[in-house]
N, C-alpha and C. Protein backbone atom coordinates (compact mmCIF):
# COMPACT_ATOMS: atom_id res chain seq x y z
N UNK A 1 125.03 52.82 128.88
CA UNK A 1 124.79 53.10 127.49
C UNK A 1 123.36 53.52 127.24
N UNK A 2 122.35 53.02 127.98
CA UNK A 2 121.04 53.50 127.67
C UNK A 2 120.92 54.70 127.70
N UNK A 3 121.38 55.47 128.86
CA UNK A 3 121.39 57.40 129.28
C UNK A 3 122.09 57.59 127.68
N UNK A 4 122.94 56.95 127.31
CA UNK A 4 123.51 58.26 125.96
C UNK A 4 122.81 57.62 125.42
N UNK A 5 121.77 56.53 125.27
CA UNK A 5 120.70 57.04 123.98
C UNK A 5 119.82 57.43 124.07
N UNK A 6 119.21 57.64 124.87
CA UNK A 6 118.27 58.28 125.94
C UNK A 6 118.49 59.59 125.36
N UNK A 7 120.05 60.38 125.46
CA UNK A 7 119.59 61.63 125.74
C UNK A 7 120.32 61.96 124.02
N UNK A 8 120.91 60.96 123.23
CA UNK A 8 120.82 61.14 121.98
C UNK A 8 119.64 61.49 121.39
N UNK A 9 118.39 60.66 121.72
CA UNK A 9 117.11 60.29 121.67
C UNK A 9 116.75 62.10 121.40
N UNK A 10 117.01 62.63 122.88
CA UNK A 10 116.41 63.56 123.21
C UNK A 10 116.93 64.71 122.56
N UNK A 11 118.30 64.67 122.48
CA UNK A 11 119.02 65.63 121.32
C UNK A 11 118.29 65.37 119.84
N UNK A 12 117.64 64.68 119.37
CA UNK A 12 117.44 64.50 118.02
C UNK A 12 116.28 65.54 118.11
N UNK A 13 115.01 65.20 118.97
CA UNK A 13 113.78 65.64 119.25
C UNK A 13 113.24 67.09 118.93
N UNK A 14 114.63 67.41 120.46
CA UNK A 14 115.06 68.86 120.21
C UNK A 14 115.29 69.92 119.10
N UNK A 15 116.17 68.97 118.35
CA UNK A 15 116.84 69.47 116.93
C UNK A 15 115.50 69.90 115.83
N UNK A 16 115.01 68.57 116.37
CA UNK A 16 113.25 68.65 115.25
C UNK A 16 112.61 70.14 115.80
N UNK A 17 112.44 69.74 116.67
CA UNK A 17 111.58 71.01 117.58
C UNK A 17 112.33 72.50 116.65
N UNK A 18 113.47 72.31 117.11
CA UNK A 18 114.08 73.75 116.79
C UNK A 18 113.77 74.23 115.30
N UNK A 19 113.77 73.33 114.30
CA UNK A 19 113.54 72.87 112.99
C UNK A 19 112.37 73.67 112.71
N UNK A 20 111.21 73.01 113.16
CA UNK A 20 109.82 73.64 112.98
C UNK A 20 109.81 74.99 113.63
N UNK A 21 110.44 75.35 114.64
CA UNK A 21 110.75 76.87 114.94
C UNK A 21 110.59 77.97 114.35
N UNK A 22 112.01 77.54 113.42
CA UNK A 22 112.72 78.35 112.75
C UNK A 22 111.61 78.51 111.31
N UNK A 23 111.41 77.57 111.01
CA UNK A 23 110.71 77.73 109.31
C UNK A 23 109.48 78.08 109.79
N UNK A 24 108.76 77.72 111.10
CA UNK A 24 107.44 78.83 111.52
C UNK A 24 107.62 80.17 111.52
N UNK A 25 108.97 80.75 111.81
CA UNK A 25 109.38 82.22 112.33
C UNK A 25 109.66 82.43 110.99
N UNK A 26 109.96 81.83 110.16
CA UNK A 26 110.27 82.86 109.14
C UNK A 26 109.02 83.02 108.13
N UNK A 27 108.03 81.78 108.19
CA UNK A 27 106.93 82.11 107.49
C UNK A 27 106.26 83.26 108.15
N UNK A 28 105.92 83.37 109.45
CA UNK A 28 105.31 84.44 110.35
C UNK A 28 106.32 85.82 109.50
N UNK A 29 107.50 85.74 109.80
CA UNK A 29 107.85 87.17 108.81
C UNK A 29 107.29 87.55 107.94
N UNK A 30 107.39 86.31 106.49
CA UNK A 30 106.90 86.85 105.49
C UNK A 30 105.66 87.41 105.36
N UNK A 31 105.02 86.53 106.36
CA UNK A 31 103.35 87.23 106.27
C UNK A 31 103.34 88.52 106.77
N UNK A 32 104.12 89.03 107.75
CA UNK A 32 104.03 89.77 108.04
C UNK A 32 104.22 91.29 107.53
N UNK A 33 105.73 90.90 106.72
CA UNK A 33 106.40 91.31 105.54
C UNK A 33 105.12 91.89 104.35
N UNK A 34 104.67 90.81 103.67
CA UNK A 34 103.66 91.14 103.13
C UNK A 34 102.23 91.82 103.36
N UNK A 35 101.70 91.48 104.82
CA UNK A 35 100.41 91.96 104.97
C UNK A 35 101.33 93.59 105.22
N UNK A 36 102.56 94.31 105.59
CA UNK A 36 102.86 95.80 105.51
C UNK A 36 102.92 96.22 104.12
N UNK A 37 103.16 95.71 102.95
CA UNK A 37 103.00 95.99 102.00
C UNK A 37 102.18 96.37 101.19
N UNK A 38 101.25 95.50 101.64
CA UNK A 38 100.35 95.58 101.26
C UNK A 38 99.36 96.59 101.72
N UNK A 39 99.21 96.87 102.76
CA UNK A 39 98.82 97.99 104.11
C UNK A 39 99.35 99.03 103.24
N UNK A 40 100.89 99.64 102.78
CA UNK A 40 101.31 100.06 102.19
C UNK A 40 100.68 100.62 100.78
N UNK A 41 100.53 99.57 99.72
CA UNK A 41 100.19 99.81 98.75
C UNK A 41 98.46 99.93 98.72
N UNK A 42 97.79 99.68 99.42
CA UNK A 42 96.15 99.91 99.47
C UNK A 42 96.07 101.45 100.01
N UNK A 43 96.59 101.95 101.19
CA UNK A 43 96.75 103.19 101.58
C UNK A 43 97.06 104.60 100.25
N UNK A 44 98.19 103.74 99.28
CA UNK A 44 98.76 104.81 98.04
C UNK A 44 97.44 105.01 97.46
N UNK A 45 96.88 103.61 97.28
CA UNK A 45 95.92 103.67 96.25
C UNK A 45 94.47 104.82 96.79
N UNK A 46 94.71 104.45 97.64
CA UNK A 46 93.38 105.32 98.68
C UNK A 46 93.73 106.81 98.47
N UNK A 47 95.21 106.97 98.93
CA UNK A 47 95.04 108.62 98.71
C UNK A 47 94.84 109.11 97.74
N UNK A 48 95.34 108.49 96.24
CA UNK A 48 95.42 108.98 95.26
C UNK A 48 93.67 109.13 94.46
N UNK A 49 93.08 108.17 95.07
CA UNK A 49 91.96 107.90 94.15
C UNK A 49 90.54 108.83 94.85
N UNK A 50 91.04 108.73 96.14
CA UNK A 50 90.14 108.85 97.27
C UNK A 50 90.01 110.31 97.66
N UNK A 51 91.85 110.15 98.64
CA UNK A 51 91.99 111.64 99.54
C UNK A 51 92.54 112.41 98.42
N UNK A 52 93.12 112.67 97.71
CA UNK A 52 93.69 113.42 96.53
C UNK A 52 92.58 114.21 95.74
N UNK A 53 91.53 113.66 95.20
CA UNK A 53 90.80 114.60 94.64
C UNK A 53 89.44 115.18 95.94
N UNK A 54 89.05 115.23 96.70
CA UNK A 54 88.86 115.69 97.72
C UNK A 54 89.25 116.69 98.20
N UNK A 55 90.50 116.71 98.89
CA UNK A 55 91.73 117.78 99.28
C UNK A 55 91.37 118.47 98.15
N UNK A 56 91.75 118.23 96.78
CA UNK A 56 91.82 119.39 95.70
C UNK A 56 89.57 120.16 95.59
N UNK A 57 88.77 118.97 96.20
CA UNK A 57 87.61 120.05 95.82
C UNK A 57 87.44 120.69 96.63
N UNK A 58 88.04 120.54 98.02
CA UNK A 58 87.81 121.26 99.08
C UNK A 58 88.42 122.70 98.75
N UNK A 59 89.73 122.93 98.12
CA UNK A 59 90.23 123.68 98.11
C UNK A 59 89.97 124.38 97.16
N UNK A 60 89.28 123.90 96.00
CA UNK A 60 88.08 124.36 94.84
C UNK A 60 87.56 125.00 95.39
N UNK A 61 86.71 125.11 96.25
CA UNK A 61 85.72 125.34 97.09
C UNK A 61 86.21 126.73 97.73
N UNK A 62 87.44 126.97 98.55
CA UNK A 62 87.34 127.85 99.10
C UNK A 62 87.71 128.99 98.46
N UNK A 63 88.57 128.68 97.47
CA UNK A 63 89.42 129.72 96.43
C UNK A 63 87.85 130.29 95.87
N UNK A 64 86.98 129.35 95.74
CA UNK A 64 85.83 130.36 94.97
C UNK A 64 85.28 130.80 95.90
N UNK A 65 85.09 130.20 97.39
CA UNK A 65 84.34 131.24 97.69
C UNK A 65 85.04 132.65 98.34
N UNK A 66 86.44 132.79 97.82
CA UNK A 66 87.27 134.30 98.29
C UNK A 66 87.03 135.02 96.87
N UNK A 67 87.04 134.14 96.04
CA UNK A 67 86.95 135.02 94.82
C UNK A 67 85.35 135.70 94.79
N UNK A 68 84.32 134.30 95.45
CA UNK A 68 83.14 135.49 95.33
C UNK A 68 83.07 137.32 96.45
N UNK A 69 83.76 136.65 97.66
CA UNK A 69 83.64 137.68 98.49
C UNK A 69 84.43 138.93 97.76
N UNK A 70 85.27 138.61 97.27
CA UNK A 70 86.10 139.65 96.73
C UNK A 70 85.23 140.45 95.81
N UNK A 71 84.80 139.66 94.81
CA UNK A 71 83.61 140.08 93.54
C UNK A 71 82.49 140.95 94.54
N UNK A 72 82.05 140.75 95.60
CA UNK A 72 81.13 141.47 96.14
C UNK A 72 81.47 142.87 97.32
N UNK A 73 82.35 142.41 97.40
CA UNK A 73 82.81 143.41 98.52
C UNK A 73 83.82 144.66 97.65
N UNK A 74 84.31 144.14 96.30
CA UNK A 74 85.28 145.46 95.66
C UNK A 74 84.41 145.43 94.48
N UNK A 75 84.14 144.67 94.07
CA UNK A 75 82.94 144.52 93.06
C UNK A 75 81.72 146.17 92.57
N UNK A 76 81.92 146.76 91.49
CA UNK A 76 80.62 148.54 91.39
C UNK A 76 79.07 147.16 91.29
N UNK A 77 78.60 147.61 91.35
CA UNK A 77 76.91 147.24 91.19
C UNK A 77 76.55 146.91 90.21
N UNK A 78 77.16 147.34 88.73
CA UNK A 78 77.25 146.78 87.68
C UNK A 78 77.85 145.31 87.39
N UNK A 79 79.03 145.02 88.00
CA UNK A 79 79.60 143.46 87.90
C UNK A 79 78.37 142.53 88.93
N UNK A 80 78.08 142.72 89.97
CA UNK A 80 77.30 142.30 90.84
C UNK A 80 76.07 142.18 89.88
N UNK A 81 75.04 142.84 89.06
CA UNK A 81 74.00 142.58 88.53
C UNK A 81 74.50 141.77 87.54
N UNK A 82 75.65 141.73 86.96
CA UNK A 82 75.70 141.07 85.63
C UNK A 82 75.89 139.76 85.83
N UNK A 83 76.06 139.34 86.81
CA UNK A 83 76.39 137.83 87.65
C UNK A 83 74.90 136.75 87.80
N UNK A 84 74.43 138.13 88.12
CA UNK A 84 72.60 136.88 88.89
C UNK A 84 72.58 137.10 87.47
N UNK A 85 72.16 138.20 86.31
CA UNK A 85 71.90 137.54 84.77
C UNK A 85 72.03 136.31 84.08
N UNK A 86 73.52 136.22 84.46
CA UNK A 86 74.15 134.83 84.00
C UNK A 86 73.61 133.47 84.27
């Protein structure tokens, strides 16, 4: 009789063990769960605030400078002087 309580004993232990396992693994998810979300939602915020108007001055940027080449290269000598005036 001692061995089956012995290994009752040891079946209980186990059970505990497995116990704390399981509710460790699922907290580890959620964190995990959350720190992607979050990764997620800081990234939106970044492009929008950050890379979004950037991208658009860069591209400010080049559109004028085709529009100047254009202004100078098809441009009579008259539009060209009236420019440095300005």
């Amino acid at each position: 009789m001692e061995n089956n309580d012995e290994i009752m004993v040891t079946n209980d232990e186990v059970n505990e063990i497995e116990e704390i396992e399981t509710t460790t693994g699922v907290s580890n998810g959620v964190k995990i769960g959350v720190g992607v979300g979050l990764a997620v939602l800081l990234g939106g915020i970044a492009y929008k605030c950050i890379g979004k108007p950037i991208v658009a001055k860069i591209k400010a940027k080049r559109k004028q400078r085709k529009i100047d080449k254009a202004n100078i290269t098809i441009g009579d000598g008259d539009e060209a002087d009236s420019s440095i005036d300005e």
